[in-house]
C-alpha atoms as a PDB file:
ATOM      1  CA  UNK A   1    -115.297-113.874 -58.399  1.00  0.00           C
ATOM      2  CA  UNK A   2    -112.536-111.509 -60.508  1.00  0.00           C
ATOM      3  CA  UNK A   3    -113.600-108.828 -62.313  1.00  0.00           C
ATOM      4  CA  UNK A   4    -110.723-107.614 -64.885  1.00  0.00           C
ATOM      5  CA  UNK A   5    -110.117-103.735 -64.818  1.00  0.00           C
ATOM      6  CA  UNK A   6    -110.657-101.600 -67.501  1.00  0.00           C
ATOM      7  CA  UNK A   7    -109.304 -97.757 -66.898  1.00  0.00           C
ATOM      8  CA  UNK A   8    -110.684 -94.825 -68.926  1.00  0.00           C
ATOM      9  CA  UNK A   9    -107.951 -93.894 -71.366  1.00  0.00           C
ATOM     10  CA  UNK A  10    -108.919 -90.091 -71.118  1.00  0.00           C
ATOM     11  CA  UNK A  11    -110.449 -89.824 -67.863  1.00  0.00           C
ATOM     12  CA  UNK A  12    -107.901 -91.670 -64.999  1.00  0.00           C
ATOM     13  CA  UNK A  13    -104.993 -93.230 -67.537  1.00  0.00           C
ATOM     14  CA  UNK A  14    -103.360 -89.515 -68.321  1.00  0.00           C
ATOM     15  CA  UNK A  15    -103.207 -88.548 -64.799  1.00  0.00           C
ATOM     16  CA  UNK A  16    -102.303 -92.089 -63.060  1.00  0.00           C
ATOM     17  CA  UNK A  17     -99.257 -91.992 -65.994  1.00  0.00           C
ATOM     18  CA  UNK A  18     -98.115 -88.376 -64.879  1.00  0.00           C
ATOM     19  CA  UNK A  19     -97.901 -89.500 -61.290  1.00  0.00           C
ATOM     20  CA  UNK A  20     -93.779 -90.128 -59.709  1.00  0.00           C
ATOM     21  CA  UNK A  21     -93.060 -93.365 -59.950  1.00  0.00           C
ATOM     22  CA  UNK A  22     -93.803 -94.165 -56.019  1.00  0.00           C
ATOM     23  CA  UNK A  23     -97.351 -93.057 -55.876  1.00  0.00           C
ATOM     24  CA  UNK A  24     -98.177 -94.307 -59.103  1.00  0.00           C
ATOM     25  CA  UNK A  25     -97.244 -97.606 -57.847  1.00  0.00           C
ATOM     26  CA  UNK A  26     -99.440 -97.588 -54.760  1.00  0.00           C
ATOM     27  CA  UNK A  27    -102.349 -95.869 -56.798  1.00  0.00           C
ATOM     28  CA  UNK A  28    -102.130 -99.180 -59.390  1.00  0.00           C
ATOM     29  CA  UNK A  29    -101.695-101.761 -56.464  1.00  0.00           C
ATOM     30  CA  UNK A  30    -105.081-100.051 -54.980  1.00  0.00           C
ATOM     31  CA  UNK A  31    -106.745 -99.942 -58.091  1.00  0.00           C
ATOM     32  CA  UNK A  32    -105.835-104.245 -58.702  1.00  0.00           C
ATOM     33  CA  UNK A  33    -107.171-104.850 -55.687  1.00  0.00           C
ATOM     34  CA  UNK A  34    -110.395-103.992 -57.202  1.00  0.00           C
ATOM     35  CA  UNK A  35    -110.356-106.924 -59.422  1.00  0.00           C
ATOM     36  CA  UNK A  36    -110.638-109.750 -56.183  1.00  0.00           C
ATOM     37  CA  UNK A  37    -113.478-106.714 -54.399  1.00  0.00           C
ATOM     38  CA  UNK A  38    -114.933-103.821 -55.883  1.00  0.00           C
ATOM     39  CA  UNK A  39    -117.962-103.296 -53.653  1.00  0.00           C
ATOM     40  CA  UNK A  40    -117.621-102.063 -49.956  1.00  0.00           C
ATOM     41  CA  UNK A  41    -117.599-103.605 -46.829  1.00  0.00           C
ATOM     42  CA  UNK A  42    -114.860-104.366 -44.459  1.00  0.00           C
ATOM     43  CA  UNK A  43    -112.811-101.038 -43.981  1.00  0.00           C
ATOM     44  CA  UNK A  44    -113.672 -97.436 -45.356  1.00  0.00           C
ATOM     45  CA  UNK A  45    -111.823 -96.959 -48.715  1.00  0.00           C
ATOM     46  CA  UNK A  46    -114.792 -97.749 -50.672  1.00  0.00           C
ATOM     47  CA  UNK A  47    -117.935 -96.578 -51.213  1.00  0.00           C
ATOM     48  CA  UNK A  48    -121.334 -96.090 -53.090  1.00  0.00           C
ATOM     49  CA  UNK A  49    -121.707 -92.446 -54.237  1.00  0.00           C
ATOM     50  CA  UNK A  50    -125.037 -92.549 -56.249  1.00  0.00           C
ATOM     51  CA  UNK A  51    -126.821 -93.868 -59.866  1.00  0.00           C
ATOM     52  CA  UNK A  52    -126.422 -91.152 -62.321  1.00  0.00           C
ATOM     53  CA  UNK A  53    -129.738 -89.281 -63.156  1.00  0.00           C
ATOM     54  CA  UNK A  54    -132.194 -91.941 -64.854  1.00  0.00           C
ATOM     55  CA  UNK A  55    -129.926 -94.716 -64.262  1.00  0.00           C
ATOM     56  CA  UNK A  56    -130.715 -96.446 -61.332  1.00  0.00           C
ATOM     57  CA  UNK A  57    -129.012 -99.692 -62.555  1.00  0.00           C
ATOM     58  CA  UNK A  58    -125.566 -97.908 -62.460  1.00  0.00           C
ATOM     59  CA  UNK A  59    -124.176 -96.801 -59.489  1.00  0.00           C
ATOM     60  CA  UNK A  60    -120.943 -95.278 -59.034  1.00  0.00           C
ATOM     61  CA  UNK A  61    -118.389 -95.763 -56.329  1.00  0.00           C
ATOM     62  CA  UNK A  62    -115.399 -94.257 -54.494  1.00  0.00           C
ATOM     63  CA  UNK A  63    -112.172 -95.834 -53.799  1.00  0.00           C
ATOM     64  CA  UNK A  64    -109.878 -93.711 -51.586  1.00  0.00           C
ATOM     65  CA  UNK A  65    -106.268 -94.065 -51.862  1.00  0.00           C
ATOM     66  CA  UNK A  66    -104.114 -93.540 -48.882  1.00  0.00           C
ATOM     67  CA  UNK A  67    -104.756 -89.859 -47.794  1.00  0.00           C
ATOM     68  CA  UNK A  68    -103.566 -88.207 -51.254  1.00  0.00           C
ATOM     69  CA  UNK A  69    -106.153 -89.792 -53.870  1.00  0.00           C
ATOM     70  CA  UNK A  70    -109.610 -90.882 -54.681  1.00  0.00           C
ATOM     71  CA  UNK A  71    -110.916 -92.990 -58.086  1.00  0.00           C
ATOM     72  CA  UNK A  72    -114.614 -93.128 -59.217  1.00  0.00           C
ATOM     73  CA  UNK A  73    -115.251 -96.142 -60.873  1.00  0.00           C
ATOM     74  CA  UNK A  74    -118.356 -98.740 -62.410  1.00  0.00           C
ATOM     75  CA  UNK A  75    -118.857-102.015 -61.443  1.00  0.00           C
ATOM     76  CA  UNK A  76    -120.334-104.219 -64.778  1.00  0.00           C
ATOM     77  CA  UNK A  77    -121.951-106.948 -63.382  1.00  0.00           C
ATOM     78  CA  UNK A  78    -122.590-109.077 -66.545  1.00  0.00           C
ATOM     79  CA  UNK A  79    -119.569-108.086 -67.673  1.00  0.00           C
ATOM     80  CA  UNK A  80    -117.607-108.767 -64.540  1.00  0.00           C
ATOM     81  CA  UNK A  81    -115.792-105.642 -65.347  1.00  0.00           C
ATOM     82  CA  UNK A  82    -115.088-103.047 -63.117  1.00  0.00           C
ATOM     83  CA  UNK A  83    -114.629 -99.357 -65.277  1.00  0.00           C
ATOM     84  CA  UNK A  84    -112.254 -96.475 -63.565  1.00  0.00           C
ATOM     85  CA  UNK A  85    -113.647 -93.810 -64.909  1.00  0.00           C
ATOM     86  CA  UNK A  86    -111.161 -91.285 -63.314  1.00  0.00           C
ATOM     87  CA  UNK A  87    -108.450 -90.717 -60.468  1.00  0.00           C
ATOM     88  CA  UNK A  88    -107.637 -87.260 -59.431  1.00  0.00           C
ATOM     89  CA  UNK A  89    -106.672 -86.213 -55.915  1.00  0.00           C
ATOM     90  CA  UNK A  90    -108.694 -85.334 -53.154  1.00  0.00           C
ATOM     91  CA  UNK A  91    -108.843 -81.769 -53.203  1.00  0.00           C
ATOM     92  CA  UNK A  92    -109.453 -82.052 -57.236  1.00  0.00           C
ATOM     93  CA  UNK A  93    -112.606 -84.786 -55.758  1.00  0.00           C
ATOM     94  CA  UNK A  94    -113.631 -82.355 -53.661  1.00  0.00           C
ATOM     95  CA  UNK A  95    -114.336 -79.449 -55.663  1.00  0.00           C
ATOM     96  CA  UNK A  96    -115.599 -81.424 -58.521  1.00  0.00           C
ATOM     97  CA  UNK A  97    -118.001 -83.283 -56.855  1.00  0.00           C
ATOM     98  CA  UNK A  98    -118.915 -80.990 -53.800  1.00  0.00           C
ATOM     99  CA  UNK A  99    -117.853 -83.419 -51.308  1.00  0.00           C
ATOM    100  CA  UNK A 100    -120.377 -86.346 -52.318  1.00  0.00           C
END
């Protein structure tokens, strides 16, 4: 099943746009391979963090990528979407979300 990708135009476009042209290209290949698998399994890069308070139907996951970055993102079932909500780097993940 593909899922097209839909990235938050305030929350992950401005930063993945500011990146050098190298590690914006590896963030973007990382992020399209979310299209063919968005849920984890095989390997550690991704990973359920929680369902916001009173929303048990949406979870939210973690996608790390390589040891610099990290992207929070939705999965829409019905939809077959999958919604980056924002990419920032680790350290910025880390203090943000107390090490989830």
């Amino acid at each position: 099943m593909t899922f097209r990708l839909l990235i938050d135009e305030v929350g992950a476009l401005p930063f993945v746009s500011s990146l050098p042209e190298k590690s914006r290209r590896i963030v973007l290949e990382k992020l399209f391979s979310l299209e063919d698998d968005p849920f984890p399994g095989k390997g550690r890069d991704k990973e359920l963090i929680k369902a916001p308070k009173g929303r048990s139907d949406e979870k939210v996951y973690r996608l790390h990528i390589g040891h610099s970055y990290t992207a929070f993102y939705r999965v829409q079932i019905p939809d077959k979407a999958v919604y980056i909500t924002e990419v920032m780097t680790i350290e910025q993940a880390h203090k943000k979300y107390d090490r989830l």
